[in-house]
N, C-alpha and C. Protein backbone atom coordinates (compact mmCIF):
# COMPACT_ATOMS: atom_id res chain seq x y z
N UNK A 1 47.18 -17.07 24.16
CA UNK A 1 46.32 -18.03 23.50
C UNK A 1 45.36 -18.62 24.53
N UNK A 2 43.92 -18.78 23.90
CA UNK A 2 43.17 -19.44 25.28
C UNK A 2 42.97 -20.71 24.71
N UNK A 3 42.80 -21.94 25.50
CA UNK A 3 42.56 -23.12 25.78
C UNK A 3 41.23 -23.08 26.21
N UNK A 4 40.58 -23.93 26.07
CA UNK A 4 39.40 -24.56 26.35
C UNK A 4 39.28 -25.71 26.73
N UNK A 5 39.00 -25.92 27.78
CA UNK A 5 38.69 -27.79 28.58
C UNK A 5 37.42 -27.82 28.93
N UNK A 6 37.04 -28.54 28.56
CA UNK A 6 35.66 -29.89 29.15
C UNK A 6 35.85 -29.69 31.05
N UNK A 7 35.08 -29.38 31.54
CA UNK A 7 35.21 -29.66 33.28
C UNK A 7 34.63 -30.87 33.21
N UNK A 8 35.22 -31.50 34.21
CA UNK A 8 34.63 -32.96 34.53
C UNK A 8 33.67 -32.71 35.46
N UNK A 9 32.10 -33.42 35.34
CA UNK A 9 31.27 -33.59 36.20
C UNK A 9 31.61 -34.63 37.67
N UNK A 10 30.65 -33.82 38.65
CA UNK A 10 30.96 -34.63 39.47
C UNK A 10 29.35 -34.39 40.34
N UNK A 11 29.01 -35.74 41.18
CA UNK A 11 27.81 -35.58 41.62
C UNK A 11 28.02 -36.03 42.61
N UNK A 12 27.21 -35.33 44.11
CA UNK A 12 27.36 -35.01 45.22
C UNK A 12 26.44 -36.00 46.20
N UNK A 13 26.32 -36.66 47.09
CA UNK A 13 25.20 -36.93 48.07
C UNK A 13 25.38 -37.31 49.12
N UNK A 14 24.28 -36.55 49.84
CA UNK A 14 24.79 -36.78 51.47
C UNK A 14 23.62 -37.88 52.09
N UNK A 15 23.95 -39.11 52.31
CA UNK A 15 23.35 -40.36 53.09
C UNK A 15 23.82 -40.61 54.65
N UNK A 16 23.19 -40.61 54.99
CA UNK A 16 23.64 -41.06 56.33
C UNK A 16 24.11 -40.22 57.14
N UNK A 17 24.78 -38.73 57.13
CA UNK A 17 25.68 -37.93 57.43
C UNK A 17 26.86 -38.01 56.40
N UNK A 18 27.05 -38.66 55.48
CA UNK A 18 28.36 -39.02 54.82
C UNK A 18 28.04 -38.05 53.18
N UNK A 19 28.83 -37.65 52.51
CA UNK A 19 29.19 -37.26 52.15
C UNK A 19 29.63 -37.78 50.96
N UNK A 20 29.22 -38.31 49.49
CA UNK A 20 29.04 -39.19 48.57
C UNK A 20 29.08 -38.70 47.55
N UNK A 21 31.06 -38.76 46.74
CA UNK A 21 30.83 -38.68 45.28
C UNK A 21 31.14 -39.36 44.07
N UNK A 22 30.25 -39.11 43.23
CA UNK A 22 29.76 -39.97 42.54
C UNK A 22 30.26 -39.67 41.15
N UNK A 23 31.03 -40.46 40.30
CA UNK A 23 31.33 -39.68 39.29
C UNK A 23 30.90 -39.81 37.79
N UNK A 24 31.28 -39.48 36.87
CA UNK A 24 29.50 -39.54 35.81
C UNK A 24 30.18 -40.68 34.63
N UNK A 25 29.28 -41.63 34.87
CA UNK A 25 29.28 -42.48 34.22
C UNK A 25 29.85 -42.55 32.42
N UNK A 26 28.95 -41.14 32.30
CA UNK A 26 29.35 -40.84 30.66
C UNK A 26 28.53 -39.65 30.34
N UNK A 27 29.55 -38.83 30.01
CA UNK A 27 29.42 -36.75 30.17
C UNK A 27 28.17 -36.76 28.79
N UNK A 28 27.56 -37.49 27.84
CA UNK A 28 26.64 -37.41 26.84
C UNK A 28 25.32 -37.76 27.85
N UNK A 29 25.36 -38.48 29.25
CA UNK A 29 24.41 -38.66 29.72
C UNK A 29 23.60 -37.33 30.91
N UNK A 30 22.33 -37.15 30.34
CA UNK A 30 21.73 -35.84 31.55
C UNK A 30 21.67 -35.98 32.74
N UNK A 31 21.60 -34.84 33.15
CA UNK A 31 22.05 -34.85 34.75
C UNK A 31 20.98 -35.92 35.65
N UNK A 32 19.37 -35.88 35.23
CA UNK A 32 18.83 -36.79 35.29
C UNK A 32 18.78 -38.08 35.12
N UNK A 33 19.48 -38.34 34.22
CA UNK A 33 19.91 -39.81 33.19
C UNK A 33 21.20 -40.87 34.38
N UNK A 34 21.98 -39.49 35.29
CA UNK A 34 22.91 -40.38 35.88
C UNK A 34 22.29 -40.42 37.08
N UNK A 35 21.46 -39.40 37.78
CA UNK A 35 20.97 -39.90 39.02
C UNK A 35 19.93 -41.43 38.30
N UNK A 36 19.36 -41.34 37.59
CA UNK A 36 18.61 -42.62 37.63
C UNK A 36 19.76 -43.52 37.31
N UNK A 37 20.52 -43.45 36.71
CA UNK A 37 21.86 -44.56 36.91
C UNK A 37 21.93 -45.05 38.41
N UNK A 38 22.64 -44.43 39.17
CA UNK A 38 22.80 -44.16 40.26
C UNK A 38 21.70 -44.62 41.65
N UNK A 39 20.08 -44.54 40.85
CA UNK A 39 19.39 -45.18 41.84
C UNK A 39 18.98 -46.44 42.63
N UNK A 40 19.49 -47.68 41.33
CA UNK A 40 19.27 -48.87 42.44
C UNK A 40 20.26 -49.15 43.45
N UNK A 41 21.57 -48.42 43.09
CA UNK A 41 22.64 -48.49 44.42
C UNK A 41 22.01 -47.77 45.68
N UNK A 42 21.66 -46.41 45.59
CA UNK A 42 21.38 -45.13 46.25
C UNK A 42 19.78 -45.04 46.39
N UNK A 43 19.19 -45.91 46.94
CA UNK A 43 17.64 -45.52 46.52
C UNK A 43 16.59 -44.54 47.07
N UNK A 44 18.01 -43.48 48.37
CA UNK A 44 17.37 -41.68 48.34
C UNK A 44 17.13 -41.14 47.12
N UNK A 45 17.84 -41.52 46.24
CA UNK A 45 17.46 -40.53 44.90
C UNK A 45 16.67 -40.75 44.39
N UNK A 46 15.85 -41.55 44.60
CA UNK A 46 14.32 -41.45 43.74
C UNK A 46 13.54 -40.46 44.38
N UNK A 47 13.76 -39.90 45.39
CA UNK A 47 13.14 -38.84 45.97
C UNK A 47 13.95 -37.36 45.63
N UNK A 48 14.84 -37.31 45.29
CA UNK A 48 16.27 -36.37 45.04
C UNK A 48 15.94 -35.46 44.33
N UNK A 49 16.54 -34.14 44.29
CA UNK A 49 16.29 -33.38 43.44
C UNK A 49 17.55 -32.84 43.21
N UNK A 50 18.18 -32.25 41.87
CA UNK A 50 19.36 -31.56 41.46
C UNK A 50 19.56 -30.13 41.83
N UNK A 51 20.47 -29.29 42.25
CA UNK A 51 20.85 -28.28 42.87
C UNK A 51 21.27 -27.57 41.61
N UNK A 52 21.21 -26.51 41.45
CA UNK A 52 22.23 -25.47 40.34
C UNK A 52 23.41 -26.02 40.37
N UNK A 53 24.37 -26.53 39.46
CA UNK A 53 26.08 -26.61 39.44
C UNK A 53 26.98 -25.57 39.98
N UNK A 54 27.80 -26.13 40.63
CA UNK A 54 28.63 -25.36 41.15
C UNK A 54 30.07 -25.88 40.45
N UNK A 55 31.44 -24.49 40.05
CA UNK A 55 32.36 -24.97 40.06
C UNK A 55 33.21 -25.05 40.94
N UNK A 56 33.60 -26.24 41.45
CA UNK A 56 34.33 -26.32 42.43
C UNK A 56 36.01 -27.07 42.22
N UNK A 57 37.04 -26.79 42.49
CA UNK A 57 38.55 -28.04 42.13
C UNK A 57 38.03 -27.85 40.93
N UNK A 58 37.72 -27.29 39.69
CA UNK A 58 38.05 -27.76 38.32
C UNK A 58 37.00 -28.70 38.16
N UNK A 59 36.43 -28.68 39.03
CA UNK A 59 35.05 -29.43 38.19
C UNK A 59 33.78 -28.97 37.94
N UNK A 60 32.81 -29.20 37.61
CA UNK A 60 31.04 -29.21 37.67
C UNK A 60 30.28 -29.93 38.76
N UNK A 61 29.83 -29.35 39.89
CA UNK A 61 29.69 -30.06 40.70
C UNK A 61 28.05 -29.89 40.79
N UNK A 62 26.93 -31.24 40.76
CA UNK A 62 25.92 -31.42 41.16
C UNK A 62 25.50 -31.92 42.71
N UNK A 63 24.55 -31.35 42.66
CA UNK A 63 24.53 -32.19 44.55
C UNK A 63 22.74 -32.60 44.28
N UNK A 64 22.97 -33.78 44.57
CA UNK A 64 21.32 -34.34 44.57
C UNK A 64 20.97 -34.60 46.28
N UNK A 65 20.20 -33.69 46.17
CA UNK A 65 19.34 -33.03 47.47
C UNK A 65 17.88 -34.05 47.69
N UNK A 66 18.05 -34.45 48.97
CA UNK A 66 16.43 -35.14 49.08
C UNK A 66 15.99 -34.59 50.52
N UNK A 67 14.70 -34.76 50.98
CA UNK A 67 14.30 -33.95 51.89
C UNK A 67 13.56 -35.14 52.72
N UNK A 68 14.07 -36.51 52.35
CA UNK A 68 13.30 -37.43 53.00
C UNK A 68 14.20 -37.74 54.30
N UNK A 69 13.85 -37.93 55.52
CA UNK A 69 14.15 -38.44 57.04
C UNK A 69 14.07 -36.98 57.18
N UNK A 70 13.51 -35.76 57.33
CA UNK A 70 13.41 -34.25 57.53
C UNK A 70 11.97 -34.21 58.09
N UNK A 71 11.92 -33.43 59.39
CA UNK A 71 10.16 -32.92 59.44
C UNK A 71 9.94 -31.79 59.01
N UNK A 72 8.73 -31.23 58.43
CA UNK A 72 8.20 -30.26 58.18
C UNK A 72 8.29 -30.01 56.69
């Protein structure tokens, strides 16, 4: 018999050197919808951009990528 589960989202960010996850407020909200959640705490992500999902541990994993403190 197969089962079917919901993966839990999970969203990724790296500040500082550190390594930041973030977990989703509420799975009806877009992947966009929680980084702007997420931005007056975190305010790299107004520059951020979303990565393809990865599954990783049983979850959905986003990583919001910014390219700001980078040269070139």
């Amino acid at each position: 018999m197969l089962l079917a589960t919901e993966l839990e989202r999970v969203f990724v960010l790296r500040d500082k050197g550190q390594e930041i996850r973030l977990t989703d407020p509420a799975p009806t909200m877009s992947v966009q919808a929680v980084m702007n959640h997420y931005a007056p705490m975190y305010p790299i992500l107004t520059t951020a951009k979303v990565s393809a999902p990865v599954i990783k541990d049983d979850a959905v994993e986003y990583k919001f990528e910014t390219t700001m403190g980078t040269k070139g």
